[in-house]
Protein backbone atom coordinates (compact mmCIF):
# COMPACT_ATOMS: atom_id res chain seq x y z
CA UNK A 1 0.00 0.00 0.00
CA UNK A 2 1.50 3.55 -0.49
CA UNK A 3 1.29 6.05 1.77
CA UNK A 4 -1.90 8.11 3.10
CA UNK A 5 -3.12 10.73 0.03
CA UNK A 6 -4.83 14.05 0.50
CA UNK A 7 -5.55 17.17 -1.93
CA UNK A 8 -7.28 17.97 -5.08
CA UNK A 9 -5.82 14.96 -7.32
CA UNK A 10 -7.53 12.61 -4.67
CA UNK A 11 -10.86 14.57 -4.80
CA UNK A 12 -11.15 14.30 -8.64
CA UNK A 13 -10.46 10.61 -8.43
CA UNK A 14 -13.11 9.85 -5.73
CA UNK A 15 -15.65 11.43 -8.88
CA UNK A 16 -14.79 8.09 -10.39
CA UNK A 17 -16.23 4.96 -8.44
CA UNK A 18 -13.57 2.81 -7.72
CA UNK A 19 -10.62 5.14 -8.62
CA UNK A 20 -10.38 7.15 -5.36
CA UNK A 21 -9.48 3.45 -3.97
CA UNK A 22 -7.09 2.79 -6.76
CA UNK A 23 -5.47 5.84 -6.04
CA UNK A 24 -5.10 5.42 -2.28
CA UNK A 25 -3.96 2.24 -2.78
CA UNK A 26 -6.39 -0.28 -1.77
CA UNK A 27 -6.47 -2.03 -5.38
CA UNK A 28 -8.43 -4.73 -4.61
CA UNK A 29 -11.29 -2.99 -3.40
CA UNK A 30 -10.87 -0.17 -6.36
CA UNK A 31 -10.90 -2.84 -8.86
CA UNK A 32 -14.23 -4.65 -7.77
CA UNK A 33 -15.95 -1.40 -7.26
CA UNK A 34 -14.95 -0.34 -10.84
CA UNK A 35 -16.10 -4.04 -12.26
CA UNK A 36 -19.38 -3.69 -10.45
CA UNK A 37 -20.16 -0.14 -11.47
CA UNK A 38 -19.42 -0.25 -15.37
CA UNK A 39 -20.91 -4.04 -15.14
CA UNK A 40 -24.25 -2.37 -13.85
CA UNK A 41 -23.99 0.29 -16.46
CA UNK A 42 -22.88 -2.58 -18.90
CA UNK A 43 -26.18 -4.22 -18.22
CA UNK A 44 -28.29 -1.94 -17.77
CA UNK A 45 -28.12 -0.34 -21.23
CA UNK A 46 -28.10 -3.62 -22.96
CA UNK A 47 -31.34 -4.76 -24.87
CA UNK A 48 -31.98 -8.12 -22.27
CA UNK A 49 -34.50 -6.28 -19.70
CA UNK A 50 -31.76 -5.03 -16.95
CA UNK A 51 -33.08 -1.83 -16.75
CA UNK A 52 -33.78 -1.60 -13.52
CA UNK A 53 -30.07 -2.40 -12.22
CA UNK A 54 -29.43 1.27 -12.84
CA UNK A 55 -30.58 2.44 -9.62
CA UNK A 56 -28.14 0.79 -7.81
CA UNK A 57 -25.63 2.58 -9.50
CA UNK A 58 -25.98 6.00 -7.53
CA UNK A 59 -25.94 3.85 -4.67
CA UNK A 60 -22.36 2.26 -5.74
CA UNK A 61 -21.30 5.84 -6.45
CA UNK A 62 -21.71 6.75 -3.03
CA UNK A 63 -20.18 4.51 -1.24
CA UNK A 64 -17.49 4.62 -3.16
CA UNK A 65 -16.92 8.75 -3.30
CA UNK A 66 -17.89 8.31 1.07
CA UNK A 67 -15.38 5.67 1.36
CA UNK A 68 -12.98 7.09 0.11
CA UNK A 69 -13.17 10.09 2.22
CA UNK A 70 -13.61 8.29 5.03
CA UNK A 71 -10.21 6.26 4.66
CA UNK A 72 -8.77 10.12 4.06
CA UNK A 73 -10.05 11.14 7.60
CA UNK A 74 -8.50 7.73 9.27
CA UNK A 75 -5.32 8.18 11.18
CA UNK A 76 -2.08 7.03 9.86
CA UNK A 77 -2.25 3.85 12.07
CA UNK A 78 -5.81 3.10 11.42
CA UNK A 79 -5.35 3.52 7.93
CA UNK A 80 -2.05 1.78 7.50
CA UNK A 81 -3.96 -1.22 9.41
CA UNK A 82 -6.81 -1.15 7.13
CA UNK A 83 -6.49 -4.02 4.92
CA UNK A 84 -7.21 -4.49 1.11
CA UNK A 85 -10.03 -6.99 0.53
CA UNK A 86 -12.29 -7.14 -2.38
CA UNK A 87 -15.92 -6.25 -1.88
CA UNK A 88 -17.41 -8.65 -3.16
């Protein structure tokens, strides 16, 4: 893991679901955010009736944008404890 980020650049990545994670660090979890959001996306705007997965993708969002604010706010033991696991 590299160290603890702050600023701007880490702001603009949060935007992104899964890249405020990537960018802090925590790969796994950035990864299988990313997978999960542009998989509901995917699905959702294909022609086989998945529609209605597309409200869960605000939802995704933020958590994502939250969480990774919250692992900004964590102390530099608490965060260098936090361990990388995937969500899903």
């Amino acid at each position: 893991m590299t160290k603890q980020k702050h600023g701007f650049l880490l702001f603009l990545s949060s935007l992104i679901p899964g890249a405020g994670e990537l960018y802090m660090g925590f790969r796994k979890q950035g990864i299988s955010i990313m997978a999960v959001f542009w998989g509901i996306i995917a699905l959702a705007s294909s022609n086989f009736g998945f529609g209605w997965l597309i409200m869960f993708a605000p939802i995704l969002w933020f958590y994502s944008f939250f969480n990774v604010h919250n692992l900004k706010s964590l102390s530099e033991e608490e965060f260098y404890a936090m361990e990388d696991t995937y969500i899903l």
